[in-house]
PDB file of N, CA and C in Angstrom:
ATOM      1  N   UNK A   1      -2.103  27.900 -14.368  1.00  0.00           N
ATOM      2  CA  UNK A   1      -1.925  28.844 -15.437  1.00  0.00           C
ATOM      3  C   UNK A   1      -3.280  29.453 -15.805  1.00  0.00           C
ATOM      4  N   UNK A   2      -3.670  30.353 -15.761  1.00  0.00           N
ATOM      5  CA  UNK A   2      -4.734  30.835 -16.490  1.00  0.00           C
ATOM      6  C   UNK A   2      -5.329  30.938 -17.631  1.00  0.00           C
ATOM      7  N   UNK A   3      -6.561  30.951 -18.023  1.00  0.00           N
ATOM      8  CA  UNK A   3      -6.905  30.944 -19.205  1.00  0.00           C
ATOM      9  C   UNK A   3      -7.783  31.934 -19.615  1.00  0.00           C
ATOM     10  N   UNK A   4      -7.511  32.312 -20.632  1.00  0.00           N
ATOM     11  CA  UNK A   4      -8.740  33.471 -21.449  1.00  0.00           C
ATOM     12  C   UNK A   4     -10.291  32.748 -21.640  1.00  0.00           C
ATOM     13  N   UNK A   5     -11.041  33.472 -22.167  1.00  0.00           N
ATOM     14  CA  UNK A   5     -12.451  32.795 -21.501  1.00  0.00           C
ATOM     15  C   UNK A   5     -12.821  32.490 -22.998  1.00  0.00           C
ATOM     16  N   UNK A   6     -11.772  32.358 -24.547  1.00  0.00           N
ATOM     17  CA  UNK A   6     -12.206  31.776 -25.034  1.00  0.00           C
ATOM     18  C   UNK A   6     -11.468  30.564 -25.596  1.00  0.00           C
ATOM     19  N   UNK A   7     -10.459  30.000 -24.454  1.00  0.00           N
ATOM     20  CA  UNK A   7      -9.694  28.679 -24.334  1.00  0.00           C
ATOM     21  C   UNK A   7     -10.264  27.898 -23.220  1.00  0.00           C
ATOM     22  N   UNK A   8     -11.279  28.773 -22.280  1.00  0.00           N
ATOM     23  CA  UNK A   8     -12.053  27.843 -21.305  1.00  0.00           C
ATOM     24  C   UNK A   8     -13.732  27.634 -21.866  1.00  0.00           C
ATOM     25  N   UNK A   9     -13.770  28.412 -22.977  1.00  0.00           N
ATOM     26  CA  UNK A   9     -15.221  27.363 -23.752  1.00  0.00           C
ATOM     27  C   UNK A   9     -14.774  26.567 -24.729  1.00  0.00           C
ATOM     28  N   UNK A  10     -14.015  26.766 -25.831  1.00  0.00           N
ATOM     29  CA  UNK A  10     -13.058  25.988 -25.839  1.00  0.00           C
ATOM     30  C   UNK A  10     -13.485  24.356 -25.521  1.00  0.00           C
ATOM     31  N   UNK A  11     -12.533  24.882 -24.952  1.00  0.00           N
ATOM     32  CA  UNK A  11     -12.528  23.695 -23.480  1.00  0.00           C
ATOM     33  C   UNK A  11     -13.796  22.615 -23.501  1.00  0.00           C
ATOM     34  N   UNK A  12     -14.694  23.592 -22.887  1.00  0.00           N
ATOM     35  CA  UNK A  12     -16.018  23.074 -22.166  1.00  0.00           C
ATOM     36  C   UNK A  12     -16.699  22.290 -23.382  1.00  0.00           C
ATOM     37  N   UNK A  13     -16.761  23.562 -24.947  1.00  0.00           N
ATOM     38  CA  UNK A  13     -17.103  22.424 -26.238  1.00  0.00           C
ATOM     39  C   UNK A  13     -16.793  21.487 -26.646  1.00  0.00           C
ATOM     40  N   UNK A  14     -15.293  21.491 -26.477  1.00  0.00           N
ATOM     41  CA  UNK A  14     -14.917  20.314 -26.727  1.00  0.00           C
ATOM     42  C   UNK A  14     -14.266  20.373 -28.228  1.00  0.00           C
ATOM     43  N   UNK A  15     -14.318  21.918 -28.338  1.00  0.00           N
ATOM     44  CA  UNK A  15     -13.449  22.633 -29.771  1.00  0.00           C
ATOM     45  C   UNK A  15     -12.585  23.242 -29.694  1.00  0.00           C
ATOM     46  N   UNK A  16     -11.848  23.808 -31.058  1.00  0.00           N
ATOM     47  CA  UNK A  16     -10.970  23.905 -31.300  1.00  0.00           C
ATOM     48  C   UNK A  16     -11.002  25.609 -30.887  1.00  0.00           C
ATOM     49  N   UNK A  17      -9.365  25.948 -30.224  1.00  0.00           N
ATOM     50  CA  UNK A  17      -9.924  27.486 -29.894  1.00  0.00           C
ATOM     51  C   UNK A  17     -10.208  28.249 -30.977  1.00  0.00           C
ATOM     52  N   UNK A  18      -9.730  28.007 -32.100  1.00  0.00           N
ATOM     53  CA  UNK A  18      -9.481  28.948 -33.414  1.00  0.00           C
ATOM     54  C   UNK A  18     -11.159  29.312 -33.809  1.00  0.00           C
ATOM     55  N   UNK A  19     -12.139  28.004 -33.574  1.00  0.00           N
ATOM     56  CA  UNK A  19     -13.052  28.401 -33.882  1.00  0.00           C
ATOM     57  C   UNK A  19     -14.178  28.818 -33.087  1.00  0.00           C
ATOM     58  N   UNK A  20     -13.574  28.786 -31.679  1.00  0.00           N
ATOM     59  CA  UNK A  20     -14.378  29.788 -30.964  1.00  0.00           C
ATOM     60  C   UNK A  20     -13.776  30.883 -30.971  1.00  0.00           C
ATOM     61  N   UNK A  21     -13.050  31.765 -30.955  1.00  0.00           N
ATOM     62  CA  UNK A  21     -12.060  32.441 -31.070  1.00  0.00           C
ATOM     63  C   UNK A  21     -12.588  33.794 -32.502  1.00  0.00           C
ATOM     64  N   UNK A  22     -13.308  32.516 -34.024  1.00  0.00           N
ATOM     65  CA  UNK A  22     -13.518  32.922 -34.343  1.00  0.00           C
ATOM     66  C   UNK A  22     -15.294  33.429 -34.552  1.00  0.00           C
ATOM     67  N   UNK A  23     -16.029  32.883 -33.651  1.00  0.00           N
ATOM     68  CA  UNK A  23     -17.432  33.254 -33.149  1.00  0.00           C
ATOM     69  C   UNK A  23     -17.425  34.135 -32.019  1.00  0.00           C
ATOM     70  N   UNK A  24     -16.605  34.927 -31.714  1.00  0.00           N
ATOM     71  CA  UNK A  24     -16.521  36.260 -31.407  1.00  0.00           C
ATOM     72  C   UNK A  24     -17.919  37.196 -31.785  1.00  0.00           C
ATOM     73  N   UNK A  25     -19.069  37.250 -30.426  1.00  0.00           N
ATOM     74  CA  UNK A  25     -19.955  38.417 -30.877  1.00  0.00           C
ATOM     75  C   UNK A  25     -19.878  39.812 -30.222  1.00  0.00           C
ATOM     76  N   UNK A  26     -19.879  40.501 -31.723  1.00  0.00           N
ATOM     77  CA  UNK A  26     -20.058  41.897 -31.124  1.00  0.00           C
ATOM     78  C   UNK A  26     -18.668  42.406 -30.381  1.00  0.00           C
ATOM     79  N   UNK A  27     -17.409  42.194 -30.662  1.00  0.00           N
ATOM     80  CA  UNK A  27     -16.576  42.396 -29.930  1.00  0.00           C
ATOM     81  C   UNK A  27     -16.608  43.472 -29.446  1.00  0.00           C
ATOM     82  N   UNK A  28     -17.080  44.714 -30.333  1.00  0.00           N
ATOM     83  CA  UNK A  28     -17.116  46.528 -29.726  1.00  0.00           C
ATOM     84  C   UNK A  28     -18.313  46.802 -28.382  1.00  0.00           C
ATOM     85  N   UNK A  29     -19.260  45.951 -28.406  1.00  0.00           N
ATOM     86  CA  UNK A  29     -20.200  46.129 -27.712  1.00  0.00           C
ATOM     87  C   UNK A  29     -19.559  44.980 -26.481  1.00  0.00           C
ATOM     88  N   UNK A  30     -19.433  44.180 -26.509  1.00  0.00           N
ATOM     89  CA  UNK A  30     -19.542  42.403 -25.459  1.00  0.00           C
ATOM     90  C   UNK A  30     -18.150  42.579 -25.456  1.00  0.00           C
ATOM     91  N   UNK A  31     -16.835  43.364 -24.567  1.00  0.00           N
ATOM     92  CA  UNK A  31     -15.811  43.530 -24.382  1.00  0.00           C
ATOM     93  C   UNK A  31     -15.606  42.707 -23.546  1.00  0.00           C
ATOM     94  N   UNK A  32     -16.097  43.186 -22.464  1.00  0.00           N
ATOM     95  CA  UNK A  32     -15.579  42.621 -20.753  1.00  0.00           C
ATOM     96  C   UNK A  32     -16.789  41.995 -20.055  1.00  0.00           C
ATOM     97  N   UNK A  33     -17.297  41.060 -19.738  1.00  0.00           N
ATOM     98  CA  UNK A  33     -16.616  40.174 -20.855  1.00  0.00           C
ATOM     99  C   UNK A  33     -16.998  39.644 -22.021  1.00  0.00           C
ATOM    100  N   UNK A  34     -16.275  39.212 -22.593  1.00  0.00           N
ATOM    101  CA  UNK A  34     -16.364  38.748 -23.966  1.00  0.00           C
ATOM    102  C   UNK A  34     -17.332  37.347 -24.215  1.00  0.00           C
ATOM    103  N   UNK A  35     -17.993  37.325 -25.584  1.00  0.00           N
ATOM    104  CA  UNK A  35     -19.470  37.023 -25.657  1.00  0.00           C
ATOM    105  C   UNK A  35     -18.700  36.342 -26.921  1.00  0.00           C
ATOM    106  N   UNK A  36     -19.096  34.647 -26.951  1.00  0.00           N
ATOM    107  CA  UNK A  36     -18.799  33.792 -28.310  1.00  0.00           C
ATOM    108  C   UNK A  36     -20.022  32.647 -28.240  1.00  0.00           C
ATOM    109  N   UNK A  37     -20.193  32.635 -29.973  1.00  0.00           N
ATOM    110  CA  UNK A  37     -21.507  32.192 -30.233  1.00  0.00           C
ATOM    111  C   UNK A  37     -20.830  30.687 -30.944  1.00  0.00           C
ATOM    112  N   UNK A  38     -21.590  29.500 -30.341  1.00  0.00           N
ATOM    113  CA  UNK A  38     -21.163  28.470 -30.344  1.00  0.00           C
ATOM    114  C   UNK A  38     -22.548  27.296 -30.084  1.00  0.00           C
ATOM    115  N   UNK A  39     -22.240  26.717 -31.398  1.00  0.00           N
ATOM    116  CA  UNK A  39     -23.377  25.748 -31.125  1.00  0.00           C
ATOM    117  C   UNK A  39     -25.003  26.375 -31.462  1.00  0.00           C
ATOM    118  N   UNK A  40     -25.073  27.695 -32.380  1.00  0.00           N
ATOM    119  CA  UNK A  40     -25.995  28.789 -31.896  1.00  0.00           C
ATOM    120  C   UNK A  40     -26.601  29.518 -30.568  1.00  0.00           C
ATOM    121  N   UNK A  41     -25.839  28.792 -29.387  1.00  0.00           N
ATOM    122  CA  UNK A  41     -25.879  29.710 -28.735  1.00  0.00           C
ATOM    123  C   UNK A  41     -24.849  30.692 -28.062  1.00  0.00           C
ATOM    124  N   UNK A  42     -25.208  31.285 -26.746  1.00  0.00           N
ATOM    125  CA  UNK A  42     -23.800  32.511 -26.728  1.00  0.00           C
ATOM    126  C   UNK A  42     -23.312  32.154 -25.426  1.00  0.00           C
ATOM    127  N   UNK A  43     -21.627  31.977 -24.990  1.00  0.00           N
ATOM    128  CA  UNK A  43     -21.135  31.788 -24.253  1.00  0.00           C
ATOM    129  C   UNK A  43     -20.223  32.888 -24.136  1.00  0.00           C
ATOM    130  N   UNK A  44     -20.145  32.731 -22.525  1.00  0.00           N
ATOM    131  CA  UNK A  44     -19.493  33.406 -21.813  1.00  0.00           C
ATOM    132  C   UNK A  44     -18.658  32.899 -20.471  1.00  0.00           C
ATOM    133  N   UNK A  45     -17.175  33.409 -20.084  1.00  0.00           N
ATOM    134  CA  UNK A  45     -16.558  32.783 -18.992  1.00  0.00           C
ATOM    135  C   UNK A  45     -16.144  33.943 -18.777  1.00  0.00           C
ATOM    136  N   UNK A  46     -16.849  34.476 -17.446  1.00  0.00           N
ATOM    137  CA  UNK A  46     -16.057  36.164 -16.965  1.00  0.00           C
ATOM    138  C   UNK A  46     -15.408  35.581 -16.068  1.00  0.00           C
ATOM    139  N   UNK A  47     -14.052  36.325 -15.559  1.00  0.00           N
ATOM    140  CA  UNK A  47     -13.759  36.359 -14.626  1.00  0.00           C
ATOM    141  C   UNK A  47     -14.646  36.514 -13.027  1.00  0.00           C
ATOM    142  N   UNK A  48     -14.405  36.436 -12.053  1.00  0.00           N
ATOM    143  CA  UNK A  48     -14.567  37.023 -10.692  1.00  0.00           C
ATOM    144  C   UNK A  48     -15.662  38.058 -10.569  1.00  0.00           C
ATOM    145  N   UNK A  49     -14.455  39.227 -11.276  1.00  0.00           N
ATOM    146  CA  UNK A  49     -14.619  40.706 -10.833  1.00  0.00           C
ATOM    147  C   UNK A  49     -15.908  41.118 -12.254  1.00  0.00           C
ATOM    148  N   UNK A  50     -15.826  40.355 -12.806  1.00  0.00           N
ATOM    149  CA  UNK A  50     -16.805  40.594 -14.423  1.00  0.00           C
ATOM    150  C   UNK A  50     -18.362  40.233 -13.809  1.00  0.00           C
ATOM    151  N   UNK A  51     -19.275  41.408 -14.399  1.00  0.00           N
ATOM    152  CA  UNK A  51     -20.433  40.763 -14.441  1.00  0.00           C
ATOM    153  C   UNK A  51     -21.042  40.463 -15.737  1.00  0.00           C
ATOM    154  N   UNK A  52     -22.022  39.820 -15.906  1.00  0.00           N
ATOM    155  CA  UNK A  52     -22.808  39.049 -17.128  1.00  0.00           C
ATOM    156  C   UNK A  52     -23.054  39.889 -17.491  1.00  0.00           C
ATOM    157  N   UNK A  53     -22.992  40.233 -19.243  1.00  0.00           N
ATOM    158  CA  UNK A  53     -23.844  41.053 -19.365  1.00  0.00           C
ATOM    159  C   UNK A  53     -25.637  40.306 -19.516  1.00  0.00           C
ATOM    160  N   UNK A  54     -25.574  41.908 -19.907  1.00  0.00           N
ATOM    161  CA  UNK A  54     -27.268  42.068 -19.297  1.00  0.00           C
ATOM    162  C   UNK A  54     -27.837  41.910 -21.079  1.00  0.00           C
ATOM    163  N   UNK A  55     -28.904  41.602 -21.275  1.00  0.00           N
ATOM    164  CA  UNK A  55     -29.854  41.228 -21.935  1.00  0.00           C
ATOM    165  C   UNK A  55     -30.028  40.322 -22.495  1.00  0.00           C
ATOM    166  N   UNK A  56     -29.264  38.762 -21.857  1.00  0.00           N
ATOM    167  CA  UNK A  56     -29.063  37.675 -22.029  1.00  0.00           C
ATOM    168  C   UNK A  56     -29.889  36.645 -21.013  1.00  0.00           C
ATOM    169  N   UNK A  57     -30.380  35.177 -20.953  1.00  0.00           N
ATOM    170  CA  UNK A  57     -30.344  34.687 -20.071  1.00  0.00           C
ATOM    171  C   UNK A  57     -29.841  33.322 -19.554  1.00  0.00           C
ATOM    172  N   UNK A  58     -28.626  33.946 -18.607  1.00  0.00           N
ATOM    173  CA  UNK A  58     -27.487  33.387 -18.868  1.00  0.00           C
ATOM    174  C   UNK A  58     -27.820  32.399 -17.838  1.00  0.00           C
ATOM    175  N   UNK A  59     -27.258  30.707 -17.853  1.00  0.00           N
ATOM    176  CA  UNK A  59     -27.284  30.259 -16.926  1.00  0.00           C
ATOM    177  C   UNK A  59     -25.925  29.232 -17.106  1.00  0.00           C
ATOM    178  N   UNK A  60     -25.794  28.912 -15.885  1.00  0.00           N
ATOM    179  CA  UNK A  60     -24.404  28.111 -15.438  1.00  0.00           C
ATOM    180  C   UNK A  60     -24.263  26.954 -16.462  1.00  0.00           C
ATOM    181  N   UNK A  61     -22.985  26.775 -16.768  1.00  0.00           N
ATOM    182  CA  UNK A  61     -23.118  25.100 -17.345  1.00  0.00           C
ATOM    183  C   UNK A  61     -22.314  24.603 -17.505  1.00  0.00           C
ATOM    184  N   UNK A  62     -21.478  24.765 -16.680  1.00  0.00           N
ATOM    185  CA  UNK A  62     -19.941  24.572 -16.200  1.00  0.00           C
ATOM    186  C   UNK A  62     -18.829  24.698 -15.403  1.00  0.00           C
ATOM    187  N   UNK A  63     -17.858  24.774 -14.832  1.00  0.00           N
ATOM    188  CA  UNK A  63     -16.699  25.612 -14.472  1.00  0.00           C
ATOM    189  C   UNK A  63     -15.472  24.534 -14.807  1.00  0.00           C
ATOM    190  N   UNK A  64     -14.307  25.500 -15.523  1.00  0.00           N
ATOM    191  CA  UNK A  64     -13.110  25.289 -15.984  1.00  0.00           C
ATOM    192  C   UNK A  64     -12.160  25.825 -15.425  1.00  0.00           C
ATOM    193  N   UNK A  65     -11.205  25.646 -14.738  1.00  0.00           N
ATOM    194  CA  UNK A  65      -9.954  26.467 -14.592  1.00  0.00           C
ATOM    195  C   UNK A  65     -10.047  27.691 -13.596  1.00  0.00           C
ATOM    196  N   UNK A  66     -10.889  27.281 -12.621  1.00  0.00           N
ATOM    197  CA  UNK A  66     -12.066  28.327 -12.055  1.00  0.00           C
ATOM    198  C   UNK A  66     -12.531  29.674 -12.223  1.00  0.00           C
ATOM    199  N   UNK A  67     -12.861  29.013 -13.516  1.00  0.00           N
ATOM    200  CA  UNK A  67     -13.930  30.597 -14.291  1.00  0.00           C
ATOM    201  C   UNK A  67     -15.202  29.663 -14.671  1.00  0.00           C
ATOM    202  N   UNK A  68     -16.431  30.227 -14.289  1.00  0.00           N
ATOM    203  CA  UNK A  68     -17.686  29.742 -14.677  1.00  0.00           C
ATOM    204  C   UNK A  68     -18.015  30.008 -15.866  1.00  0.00           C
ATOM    205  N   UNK A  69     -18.121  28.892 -16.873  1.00  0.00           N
ATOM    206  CA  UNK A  69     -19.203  28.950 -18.106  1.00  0.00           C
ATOM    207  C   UNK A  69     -20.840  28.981 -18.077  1.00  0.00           C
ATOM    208  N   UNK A  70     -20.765  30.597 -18.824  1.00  0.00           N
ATOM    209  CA  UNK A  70     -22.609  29.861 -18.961  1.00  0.00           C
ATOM    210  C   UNK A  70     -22.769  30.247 -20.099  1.00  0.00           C
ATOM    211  N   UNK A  71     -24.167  29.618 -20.587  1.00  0.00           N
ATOM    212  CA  UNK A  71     -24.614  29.694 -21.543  1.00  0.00           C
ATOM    213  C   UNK A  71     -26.204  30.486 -22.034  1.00  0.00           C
ATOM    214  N   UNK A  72     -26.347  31.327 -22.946  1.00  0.00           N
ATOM    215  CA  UNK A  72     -27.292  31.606 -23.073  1.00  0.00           C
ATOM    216  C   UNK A  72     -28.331  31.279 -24.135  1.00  0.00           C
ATOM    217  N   UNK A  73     -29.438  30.767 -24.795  1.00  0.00           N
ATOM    218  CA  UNK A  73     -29.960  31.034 -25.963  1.00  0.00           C
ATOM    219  C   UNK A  73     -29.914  31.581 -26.985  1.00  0.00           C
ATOM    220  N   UNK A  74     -29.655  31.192 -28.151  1.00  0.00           N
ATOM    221  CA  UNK A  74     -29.828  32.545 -29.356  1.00  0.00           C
ATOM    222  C   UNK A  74     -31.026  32.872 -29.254  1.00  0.00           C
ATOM    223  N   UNK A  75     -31.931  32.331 -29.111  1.00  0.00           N
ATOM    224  CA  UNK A  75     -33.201  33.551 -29.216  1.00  0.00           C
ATOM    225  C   UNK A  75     -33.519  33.809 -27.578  1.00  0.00           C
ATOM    226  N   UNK A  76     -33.499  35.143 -27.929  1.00  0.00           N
ATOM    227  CA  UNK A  76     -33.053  35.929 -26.460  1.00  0.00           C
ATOM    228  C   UNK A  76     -34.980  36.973 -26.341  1.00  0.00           C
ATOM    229  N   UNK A  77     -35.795  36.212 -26.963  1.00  0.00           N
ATOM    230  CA  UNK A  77     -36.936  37.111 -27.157  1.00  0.00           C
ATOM    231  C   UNK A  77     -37.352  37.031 -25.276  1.00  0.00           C
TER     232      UNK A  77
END
């Protein structure tokens, strides 16, 4: 069954979806894919065809449901 990429961090935290769900950043800007801030820092699970966005530095720290989690820093200086 598939999962949305914020029931596979979720997941990976070890939280509840509601409250990743509700650390949603930037939804108008961080669409595809979608960018949730957790733990102070920012996660992401794109699909395949999705690339990272860019001005992050994102690195692996997981895979769920085979979609890769990574994670980036809040301070992104």
């Amino acid at each position: 069954m598939a999962k949305h990429a914020n029931e596979i961090i979720a997941f990976h935290l070890g939280w509840d979806i509601r409250d990743v769900t509700d650390g949603r950043y930037q939804p108008t800007r961080y669409s595809n894919p979608s960018i949730y801030v957790g733990s102070e820092d920012y996660y992401c699970a794109p699909t395949a065809k999705q690339k990272l966005p860019k001005g992050f530095k994102w690195r692996q720290v997981g895979e769920w449901y085979d979609r890769k989690v990574f994670c980036a820093p809040a301070n992104r200086e």
